[in-house]
C-alpha atoms as a PDB file:
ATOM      1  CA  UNK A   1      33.085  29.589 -99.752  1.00  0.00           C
ATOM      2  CA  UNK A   2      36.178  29.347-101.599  1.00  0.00           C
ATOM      3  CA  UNK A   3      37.481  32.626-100.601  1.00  0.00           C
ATOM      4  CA  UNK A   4      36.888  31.677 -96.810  1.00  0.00           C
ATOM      5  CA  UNK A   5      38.784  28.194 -97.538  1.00  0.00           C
ATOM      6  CA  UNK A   6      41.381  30.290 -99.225  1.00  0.00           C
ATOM      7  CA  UNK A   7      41.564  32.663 -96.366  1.00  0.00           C
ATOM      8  CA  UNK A   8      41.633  30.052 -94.076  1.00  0.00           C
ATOM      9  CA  UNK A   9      44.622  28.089 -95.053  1.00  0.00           C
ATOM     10  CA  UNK A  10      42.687  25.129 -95.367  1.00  0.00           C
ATOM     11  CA  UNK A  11      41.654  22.208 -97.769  1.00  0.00           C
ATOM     12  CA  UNK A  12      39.410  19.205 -98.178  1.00  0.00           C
ATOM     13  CA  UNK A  13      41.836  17.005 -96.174  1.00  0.00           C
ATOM     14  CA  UNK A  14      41.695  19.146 -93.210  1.00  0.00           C
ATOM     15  CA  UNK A  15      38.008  19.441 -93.426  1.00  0.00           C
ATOM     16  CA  UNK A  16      36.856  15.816 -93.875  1.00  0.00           C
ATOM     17  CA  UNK A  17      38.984  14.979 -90.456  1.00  0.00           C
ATOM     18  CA  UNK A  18      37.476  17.576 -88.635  1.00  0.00           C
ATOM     19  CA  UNK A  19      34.522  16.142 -89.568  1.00  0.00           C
ATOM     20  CA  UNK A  20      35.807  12.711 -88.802  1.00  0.00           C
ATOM     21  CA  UNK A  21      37.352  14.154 -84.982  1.00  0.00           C
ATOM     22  CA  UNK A  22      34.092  15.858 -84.081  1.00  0.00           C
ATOM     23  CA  UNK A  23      32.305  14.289 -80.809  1.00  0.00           C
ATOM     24  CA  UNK A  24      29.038  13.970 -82.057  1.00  0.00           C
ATOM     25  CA  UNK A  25      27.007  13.452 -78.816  1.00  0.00           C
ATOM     26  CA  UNK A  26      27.948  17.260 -78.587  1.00  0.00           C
ATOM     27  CA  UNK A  27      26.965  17.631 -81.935  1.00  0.00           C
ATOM     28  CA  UNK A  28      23.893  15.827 -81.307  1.00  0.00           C
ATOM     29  CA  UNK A  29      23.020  18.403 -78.397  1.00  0.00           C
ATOM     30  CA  UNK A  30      23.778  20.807 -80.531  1.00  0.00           C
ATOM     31  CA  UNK A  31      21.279  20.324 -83.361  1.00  0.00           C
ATOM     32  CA  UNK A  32      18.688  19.455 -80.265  1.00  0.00           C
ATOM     33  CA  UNK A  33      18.851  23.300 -79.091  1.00  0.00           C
ATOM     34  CA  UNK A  34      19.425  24.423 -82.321  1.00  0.00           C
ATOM     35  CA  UNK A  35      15.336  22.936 -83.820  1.00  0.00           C
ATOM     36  CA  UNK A  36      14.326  23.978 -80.073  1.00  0.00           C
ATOM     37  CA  UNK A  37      15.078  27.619 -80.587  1.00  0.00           C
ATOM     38  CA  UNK A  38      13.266  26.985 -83.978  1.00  0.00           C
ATOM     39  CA  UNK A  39      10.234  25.745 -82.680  1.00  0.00           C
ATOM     40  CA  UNK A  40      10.469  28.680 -79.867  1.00  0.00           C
ATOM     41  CA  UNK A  41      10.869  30.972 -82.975  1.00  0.00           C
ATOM     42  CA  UNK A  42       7.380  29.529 -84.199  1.00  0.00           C
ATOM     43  CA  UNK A  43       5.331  29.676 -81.151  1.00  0.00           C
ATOM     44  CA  UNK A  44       6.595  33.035 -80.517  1.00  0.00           C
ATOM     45  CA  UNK A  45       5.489  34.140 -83.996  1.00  0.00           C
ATOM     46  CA  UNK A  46       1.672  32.316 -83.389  1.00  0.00           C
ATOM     47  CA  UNK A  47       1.691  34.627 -80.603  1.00  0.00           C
ATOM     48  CA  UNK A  48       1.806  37.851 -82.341  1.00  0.00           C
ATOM     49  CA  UNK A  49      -0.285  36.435 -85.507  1.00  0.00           C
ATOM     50  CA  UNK A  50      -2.979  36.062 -83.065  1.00  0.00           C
ATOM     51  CA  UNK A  51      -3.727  39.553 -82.875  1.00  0.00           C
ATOM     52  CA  UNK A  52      -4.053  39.524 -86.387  1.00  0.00           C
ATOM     53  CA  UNK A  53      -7.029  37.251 -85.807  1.00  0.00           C
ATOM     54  CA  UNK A  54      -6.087  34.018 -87.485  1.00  0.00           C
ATOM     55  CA  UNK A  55      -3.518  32.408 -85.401  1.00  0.00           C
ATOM     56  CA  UNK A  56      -2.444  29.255 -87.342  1.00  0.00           C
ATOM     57  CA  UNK A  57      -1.647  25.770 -85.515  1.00  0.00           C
ATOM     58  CA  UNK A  58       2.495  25.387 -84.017  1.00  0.00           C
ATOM     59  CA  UNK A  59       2.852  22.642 -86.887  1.00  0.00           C
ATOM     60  CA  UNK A  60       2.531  25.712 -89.841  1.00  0.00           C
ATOM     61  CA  UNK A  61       4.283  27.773 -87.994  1.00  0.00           C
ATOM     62  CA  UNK A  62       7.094  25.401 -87.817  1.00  0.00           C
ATOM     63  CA  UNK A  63       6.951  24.554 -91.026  1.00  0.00           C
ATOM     64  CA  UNK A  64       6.915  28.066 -92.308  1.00  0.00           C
ATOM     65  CA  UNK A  65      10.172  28.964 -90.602  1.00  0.00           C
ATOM     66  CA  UNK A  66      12.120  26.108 -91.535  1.00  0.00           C
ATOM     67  CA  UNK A  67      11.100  26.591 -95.091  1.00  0.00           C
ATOM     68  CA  UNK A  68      12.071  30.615 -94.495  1.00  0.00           C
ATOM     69  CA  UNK A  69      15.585  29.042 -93.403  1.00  0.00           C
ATOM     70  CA  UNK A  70      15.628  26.442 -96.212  1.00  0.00           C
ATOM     71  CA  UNK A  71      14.542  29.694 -98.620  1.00  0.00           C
ATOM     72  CA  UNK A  72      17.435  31.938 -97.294  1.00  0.00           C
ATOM     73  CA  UNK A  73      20.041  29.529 -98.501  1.00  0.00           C
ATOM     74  CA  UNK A  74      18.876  30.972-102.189  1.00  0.00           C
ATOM     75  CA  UNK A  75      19.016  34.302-101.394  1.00  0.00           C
ATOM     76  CA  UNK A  76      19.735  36.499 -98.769  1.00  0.00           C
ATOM     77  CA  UNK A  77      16.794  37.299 -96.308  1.00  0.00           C
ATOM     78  CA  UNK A  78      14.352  35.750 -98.784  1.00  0.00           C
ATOM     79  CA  UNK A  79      12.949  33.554 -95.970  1.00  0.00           C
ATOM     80  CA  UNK A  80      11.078  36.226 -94.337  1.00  0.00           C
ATOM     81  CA  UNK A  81       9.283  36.667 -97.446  1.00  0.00           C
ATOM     82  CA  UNK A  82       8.597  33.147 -98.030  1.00  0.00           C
ATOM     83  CA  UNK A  83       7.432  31.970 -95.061  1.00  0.00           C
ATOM     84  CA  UNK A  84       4.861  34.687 -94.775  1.00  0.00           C
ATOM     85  CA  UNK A  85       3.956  33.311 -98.087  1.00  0.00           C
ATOM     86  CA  UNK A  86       3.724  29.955 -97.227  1.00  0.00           C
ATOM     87  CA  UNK A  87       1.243  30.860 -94.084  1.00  0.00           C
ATOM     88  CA  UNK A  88      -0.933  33.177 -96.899  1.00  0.00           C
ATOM     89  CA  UNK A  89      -1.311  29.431 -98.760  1.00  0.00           C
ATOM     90  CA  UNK A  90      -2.520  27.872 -95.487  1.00  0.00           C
ATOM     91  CA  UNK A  91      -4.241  29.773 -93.611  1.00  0.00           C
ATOM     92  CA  UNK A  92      -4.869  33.247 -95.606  1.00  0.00           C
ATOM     93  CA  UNK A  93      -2.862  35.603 -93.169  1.00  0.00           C
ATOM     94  CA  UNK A  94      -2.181  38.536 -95.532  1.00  0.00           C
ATOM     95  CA  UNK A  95       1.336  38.493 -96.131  1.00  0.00           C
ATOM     96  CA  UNK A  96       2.118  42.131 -95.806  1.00  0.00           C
ATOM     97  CA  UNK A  97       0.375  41.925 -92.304  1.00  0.00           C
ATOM     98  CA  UNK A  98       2.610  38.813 -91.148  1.00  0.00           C
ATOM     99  CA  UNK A  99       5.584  40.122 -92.626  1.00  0.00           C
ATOM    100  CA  UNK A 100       4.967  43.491 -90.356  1.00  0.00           C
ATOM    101  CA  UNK A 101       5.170  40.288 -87.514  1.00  0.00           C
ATOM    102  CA  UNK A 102       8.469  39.529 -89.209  1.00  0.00           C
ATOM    103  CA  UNK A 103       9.818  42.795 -88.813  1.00  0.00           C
ATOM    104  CA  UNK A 104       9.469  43.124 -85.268  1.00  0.00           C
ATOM    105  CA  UNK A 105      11.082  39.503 -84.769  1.00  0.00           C
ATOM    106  CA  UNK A 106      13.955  40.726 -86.317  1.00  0.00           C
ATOM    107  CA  UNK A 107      13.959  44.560 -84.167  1.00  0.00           C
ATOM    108  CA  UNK A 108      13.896  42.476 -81.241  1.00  0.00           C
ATOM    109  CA  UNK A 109      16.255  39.827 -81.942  1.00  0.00           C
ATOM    110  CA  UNK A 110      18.195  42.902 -83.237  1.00  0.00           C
ATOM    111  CA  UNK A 111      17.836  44.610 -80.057  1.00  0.00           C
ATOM    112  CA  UNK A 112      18.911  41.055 -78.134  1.00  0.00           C
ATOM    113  CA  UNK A 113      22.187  40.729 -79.907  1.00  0.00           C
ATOM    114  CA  UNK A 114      23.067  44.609 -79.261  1.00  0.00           C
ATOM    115  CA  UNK A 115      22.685  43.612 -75.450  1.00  0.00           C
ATOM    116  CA  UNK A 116      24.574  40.438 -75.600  1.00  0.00           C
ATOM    117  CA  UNK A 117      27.276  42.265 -77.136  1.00  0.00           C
ATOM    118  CA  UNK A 118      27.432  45.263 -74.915  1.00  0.00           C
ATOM    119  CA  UNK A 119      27.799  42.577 -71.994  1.00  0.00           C
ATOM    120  CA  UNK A 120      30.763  40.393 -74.150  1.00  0.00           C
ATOM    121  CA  UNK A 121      32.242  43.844 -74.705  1.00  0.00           C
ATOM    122  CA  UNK A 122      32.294  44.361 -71.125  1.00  0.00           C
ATOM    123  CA  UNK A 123      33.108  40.652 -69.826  1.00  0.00           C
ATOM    124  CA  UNK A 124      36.200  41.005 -72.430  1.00  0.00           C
ATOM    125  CA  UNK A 125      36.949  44.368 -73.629  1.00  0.00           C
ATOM    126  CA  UNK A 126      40.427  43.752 -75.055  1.00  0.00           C
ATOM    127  CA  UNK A 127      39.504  40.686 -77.078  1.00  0.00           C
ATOM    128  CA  UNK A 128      36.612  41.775 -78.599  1.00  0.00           C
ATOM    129  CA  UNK A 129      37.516  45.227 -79.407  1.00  0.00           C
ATOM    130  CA  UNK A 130      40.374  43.903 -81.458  1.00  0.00           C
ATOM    131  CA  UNK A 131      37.866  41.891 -83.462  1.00  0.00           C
ATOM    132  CA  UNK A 132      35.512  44.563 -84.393  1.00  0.00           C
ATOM    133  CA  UNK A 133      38.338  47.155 -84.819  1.00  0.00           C
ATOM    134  CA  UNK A 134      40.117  45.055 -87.054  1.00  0.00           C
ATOM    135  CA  UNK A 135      37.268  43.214 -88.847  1.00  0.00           C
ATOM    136  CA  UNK A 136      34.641  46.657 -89.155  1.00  0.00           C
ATOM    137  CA  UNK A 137      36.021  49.580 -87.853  1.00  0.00           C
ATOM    138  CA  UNK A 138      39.495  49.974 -89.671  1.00  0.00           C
ATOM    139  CA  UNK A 139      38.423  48.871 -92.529  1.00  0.00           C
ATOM    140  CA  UNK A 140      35.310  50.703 -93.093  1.00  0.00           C
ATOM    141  CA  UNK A 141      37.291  53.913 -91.857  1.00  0.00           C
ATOM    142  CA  UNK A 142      39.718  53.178 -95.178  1.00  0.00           C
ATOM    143  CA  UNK A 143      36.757  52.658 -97.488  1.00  0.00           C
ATOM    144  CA  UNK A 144      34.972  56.307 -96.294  1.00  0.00           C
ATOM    145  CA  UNK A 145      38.247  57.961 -96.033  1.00  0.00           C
ATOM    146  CA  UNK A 146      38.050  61.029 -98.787  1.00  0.00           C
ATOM    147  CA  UNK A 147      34.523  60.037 -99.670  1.00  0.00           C
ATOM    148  CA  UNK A 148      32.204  61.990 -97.270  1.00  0.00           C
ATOM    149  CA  UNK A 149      31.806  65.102 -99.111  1.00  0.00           C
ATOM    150  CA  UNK A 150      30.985  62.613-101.951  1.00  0.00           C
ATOM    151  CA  UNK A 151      28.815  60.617-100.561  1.00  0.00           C
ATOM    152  CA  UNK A 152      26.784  64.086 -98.979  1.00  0.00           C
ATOM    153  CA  UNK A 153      26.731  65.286-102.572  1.00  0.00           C
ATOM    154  CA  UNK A 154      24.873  62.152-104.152  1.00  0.00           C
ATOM    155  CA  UNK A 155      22.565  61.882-101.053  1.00  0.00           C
ATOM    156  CA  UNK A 156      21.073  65.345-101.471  1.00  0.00           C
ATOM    157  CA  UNK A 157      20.965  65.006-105.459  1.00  0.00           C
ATOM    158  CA  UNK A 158      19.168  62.164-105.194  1.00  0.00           C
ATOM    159  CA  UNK A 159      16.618  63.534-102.349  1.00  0.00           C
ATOM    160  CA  UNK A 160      16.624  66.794-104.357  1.00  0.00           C
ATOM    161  CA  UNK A 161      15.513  64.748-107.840  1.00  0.00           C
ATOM    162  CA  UNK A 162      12.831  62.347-105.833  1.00  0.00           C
ATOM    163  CA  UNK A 163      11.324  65.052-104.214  1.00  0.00           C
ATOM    164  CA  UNK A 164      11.028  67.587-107.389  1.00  0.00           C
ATOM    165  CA  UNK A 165       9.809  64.316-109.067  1.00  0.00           C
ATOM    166  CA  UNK A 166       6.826  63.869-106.646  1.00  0.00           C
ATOM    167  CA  UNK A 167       5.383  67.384-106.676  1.00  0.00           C
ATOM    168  CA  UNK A 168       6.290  67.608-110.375  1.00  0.00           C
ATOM    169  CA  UNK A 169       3.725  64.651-111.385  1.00  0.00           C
ATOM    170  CA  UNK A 170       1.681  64.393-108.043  1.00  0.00           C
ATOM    171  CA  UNK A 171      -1.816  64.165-109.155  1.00  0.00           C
ATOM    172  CA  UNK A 172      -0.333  61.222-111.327  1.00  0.00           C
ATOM    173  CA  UNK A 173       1.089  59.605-108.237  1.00  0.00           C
ATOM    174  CA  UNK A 174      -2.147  59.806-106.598  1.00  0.00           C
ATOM    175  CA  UNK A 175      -3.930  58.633-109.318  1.00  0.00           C
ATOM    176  CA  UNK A 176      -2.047  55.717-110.178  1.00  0.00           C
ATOM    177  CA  UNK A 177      -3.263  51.808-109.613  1.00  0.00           C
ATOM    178  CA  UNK A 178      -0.166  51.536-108.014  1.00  0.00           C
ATOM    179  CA  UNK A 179       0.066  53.923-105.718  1.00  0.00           C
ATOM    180  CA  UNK A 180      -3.577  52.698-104.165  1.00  0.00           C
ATOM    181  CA  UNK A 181      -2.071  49.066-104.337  1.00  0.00           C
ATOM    182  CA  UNK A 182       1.651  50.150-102.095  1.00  0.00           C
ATOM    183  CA  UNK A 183      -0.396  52.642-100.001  1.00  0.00           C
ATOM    184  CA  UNK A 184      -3.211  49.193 -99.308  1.00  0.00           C
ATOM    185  CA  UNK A 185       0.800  47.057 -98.954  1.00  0.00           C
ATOM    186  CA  UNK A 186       1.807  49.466 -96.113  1.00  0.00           C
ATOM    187  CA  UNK A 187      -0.779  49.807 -94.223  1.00  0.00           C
ATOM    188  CA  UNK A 188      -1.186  46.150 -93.819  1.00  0.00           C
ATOM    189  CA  UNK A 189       1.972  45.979 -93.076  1.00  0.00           C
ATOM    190  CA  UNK A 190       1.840  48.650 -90.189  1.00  0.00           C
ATOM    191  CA  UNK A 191      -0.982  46.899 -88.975  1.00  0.00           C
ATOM    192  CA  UNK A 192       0.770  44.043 -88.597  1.00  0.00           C
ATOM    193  CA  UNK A 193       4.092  45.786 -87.177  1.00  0.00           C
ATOM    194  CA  UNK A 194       1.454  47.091 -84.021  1.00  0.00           C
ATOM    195  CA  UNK A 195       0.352  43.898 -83.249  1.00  0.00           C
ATOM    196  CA  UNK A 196       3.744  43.959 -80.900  1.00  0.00           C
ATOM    197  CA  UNK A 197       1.070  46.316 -79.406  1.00  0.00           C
ATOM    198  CA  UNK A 198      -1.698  44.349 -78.616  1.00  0.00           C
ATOM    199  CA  UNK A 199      -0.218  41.082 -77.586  1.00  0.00           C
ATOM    200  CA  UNK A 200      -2.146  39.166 -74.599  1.00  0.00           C
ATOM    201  CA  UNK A 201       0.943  37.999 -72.846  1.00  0.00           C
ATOM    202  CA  UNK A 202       3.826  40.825 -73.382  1.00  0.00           C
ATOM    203  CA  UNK A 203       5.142  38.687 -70.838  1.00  0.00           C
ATOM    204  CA  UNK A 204       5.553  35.284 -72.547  1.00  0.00           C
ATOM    205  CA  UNK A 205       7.005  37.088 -75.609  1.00  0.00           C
ATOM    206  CA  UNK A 206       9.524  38.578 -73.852  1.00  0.00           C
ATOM    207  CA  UNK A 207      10.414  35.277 -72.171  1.00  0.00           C
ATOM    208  CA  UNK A 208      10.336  33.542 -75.429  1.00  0.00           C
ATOM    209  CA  UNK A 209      12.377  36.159 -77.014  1.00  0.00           C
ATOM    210  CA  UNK A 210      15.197  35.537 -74.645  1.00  0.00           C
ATOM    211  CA  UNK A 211      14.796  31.520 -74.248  1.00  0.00           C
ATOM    212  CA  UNK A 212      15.794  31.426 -78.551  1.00  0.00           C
ATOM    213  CA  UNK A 213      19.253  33.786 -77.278  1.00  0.00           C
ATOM    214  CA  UNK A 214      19.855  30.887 -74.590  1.00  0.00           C
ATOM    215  CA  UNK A 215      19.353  28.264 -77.212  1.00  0.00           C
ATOM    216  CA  UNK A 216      21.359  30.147 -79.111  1.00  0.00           C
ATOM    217  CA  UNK A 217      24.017  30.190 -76.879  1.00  0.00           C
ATOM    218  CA  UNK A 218      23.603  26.484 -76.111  1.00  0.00           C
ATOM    219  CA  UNK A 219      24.379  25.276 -79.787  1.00  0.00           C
ATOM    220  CA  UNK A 220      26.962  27.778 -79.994  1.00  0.00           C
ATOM    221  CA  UNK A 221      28.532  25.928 -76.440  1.00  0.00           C
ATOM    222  CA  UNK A 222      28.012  22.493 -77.990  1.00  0.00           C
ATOM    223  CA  UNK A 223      29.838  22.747 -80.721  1.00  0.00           C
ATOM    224  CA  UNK A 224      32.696  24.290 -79.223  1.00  0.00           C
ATOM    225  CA  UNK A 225      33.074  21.038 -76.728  1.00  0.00           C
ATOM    226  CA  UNK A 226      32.542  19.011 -80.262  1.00  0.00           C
ATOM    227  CA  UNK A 227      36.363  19.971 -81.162  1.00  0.00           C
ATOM    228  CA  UNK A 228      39.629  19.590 -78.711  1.00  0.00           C
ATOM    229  CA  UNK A 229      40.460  22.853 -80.509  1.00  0.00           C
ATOM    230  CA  UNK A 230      37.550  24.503 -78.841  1.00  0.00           C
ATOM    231  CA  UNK A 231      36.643  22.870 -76.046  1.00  0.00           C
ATOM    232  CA  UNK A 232      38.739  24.346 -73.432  1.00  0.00           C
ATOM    233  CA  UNK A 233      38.230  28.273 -74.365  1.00  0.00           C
ATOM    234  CA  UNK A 234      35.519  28.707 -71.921  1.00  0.00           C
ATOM    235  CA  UNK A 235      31.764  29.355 -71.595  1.00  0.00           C
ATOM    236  CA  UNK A 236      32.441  33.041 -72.197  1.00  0.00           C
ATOM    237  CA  UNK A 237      34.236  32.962 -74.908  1.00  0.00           C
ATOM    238  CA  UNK A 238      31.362  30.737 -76.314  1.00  0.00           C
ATOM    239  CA  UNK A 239      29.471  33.714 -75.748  1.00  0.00           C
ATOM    240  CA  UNK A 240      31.705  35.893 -77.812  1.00  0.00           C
ATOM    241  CA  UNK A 241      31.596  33.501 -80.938  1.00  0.00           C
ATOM    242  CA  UNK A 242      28.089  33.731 -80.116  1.00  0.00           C
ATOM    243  CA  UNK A 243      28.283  37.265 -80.947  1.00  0.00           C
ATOM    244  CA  UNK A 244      30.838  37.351 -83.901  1.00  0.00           C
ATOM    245  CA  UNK A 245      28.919  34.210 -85.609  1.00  0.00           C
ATOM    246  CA  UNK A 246      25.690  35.934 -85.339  1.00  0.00           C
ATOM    247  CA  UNK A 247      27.095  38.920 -87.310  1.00  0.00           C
ATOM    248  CA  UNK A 248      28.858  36.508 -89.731  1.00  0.00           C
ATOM    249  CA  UNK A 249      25.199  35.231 -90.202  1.00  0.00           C
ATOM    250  CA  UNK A 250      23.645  38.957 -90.713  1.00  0.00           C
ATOM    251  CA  UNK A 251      25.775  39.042 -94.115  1.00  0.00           C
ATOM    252  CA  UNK A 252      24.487  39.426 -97.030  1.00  0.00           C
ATOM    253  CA  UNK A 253      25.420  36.698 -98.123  1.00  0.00           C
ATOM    254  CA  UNK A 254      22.758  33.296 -98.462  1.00  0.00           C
ATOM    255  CA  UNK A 255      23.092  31.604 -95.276  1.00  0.00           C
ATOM    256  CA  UNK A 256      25.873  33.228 -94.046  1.00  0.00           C
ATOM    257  CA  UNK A 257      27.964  31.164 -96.042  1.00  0.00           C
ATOM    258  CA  UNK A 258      32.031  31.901 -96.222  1.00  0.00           C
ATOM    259  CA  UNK A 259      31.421  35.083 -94.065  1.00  0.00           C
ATOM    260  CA  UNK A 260      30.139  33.067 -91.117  1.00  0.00           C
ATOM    261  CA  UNK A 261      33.377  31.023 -91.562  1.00  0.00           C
ATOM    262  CA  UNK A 262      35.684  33.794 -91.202  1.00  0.00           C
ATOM    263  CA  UNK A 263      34.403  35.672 -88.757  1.00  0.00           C
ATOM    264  CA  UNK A 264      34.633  32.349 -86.419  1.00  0.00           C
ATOM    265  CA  UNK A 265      37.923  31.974 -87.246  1.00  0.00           C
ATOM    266  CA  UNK A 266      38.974  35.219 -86.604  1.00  0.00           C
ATOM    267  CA  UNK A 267      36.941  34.828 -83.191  1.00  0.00           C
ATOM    268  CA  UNK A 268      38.357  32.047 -82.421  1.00  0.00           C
ATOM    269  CA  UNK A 269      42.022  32.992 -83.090  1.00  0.00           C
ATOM    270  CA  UNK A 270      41.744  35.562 -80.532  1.00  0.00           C
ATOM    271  CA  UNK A 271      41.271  32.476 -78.018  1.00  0.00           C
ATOM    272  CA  UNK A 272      44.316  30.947 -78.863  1.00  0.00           C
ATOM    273  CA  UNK A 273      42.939  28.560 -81.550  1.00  0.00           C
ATOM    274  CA  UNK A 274      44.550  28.284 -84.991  1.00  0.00           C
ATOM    275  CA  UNK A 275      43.544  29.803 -88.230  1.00  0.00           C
ATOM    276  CA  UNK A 276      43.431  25.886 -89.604  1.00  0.00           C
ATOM    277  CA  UNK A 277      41.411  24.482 -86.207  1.00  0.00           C
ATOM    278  CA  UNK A 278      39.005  27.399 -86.650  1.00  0.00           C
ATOM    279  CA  UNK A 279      38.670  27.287 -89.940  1.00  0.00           C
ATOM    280  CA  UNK A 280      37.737  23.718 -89.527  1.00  0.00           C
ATOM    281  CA  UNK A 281      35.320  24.273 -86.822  1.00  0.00           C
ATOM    282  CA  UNK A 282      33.631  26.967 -88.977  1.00  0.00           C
ATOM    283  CA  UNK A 283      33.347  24.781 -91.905  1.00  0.00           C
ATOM    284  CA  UNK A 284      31.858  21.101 -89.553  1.00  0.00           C
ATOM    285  CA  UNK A 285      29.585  23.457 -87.380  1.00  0.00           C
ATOM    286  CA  UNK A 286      28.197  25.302 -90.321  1.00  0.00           C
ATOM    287  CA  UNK A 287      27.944  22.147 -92.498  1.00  0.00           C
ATOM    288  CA  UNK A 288      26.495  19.899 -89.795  1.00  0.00           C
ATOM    289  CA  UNK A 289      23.606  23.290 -89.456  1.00  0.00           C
ATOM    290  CA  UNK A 290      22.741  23.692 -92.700  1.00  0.00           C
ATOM    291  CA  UNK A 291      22.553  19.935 -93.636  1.00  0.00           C
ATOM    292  CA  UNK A 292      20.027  20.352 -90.803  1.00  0.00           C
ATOM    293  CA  UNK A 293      17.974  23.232 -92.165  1.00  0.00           C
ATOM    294  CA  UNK A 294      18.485  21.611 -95.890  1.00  0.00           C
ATOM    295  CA  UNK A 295      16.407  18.431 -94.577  1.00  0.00           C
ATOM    296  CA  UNK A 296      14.218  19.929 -92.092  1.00  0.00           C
ATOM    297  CA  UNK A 297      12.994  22.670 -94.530  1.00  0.00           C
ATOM    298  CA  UNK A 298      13.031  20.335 -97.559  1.00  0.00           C
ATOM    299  CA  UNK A 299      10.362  17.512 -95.165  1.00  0.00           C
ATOM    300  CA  UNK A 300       8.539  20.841 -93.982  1.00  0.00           C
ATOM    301  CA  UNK A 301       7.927  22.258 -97.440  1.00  0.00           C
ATOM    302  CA  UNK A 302       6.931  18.826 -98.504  1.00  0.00           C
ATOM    303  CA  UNK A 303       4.420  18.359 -95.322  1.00  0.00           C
ATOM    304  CA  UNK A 304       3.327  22.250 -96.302  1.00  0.00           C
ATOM    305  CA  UNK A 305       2.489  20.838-100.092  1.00  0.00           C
ATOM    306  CA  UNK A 306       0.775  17.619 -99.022  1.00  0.00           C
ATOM    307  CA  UNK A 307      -1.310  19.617 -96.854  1.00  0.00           C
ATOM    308  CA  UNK A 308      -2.225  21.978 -99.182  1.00  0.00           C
ATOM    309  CA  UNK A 309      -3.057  19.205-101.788  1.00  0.00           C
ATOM    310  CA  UNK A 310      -5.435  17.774 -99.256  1.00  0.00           C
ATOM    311  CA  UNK A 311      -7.260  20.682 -98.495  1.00  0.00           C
ATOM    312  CA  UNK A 312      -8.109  21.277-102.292  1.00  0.00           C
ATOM    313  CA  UNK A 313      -8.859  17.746-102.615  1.00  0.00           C
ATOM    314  CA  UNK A 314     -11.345  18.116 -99.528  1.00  0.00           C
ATOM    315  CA  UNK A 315     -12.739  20.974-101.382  1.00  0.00           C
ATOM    316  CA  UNK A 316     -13.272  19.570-104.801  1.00  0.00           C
END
């Protein structure tokens, strides 16, 4: 965070106004589309649990995603864990078999973003090609330069040693408590991964899959009408920051934080908008999200926890 207000040019003056300036009926919309694709993310979820043959109620679902969001703000991509934990604690769903669910949410969200930025690329070729050369291409090309033989030499040392190590002490590996307990891990997990496989309306899923992307693309729209800054760049460059925030958000980083920021900027300067007014718009729509996610997730886990405390109280 404070190398992105650093980068930025900016300071808590700057921010605080844009946070003052910002037309909150857009921002309202906004967070609307924004729990919508949320709730779409849930439903879609119940619908490949179900294979699994304990589909839990919309409400859990719900609850278990926010909380994943609220969880990722910790640590990167610990919310897919977590809310394949929570759903163990309330309705037994393995986790290794829901978090095979997981995996194929993300391929196919994965997949999404791939398409919407092979379209962007070819609505607006020149501006986005400057973004990626300049934000990923050039300087990953720097980093690798000279290190490929390198890099070759440690990969097949490493492979070499692994795979001498596994014929070396086999009948140990085959023997051990642990081994029986990872081999038991993935094939729950591959039997959740197929359940892609054996859904009862592909159809729905598919639709589902692409209503979160226009959600998406909603909140992103929203926000940019929020600021005078942004408002006049047009609905396809919304699409674009779309695109370049999503990637800012697939960081490793927790919750996208300071890289999300950047990225927009540097999106958004290609539009015509400042370093400063992007910066700013960054920072508010950001903010304004995860103050969202931080409540939402926080009332969810705390409905998940009364819930659970009920249940053992029914049972006692």
């Amino acid at each position: 965070m404070y190398f992105a207000f650093v980068n930025l040019n900016l300071d808590y003056q700057k921010v605080t106004t844009g946070f003052k300036q910002a037309n909150y009926g857009w921002i309202t919309a906004a967070l609307f589309f924004s729990i919508l694709s949320h709730y779409i993310r849930a439903i879609r979820w119940n619908l490949m649990l179900e294979p699994l043959g304990n589909k839990p109620s919309a409400f859990n679902a719900f609850n278990a995603v926010m909380i994943g969001y609220l969880f990722n703000f910790a640590i990167p991509r610990m919310g897919e864990v977590s809310r394949c934990g929570v759903l163990f604690r309330s309705n037994k769903i393995p986790v290794n078999q829901s978090l095979g669910t997981v995996v194929v949410e993300r391929i196919f969200d994965m997949l999404i973003l791939l398409l919407v930025t092979v379209i962007v690329l070819i609505l607006q070729f020149d501006v986005l090609y400057e973004f990626f050369n300049d934000t990923f291409f050039s300087p990953l090309s720097l980093k690798l330069k000279g290190m490929g033989a390198l890099l070759a030499i440690i990969s097949f040392v490493t492979i070499g040693t692994a795979i001498w190590v596994i014929v070396k002490f086999k009948h140990m590996f085959i023997r051990s408590s642990l081994v029986v307990k990872m081999v038991a891990i993935i094939l729950g997990f591959s039997q959740g991964f197929k359940t892609v496989f054996n859904l009862k309306n592909p159809g729905i899923f598919l639709f589902q899959t692409l209503l979160i992307w226009v959600f998406y693309y909603l909140n992103t729209y929203c926000y940019l009408m929020a600021f005078t800054a942004t408002s006049s760049i047009g609905s396809t460059a919304a699409l674009s920051i779309l695109v370049i925030g999503t990637f800012g958000f697939a960081a490793p980083v927790s919750g996208g934080i300071g890289a999300y920021h950047i990225f927009v900027a540097k999106g958004l300067a290609l539009y015509g908008v400042t370093s400063v007014a992007g910066g700013v718009f960054g920072f508010v729509s950001h903010g304004i999200q995860m103050l969202m996610i931080l409540l939402v997730g926080s009332l969810s886990l705390l409905a998940t926890l009364l819930q659970q405390r009920k249940s053992t109280v029914q049972v006692v």
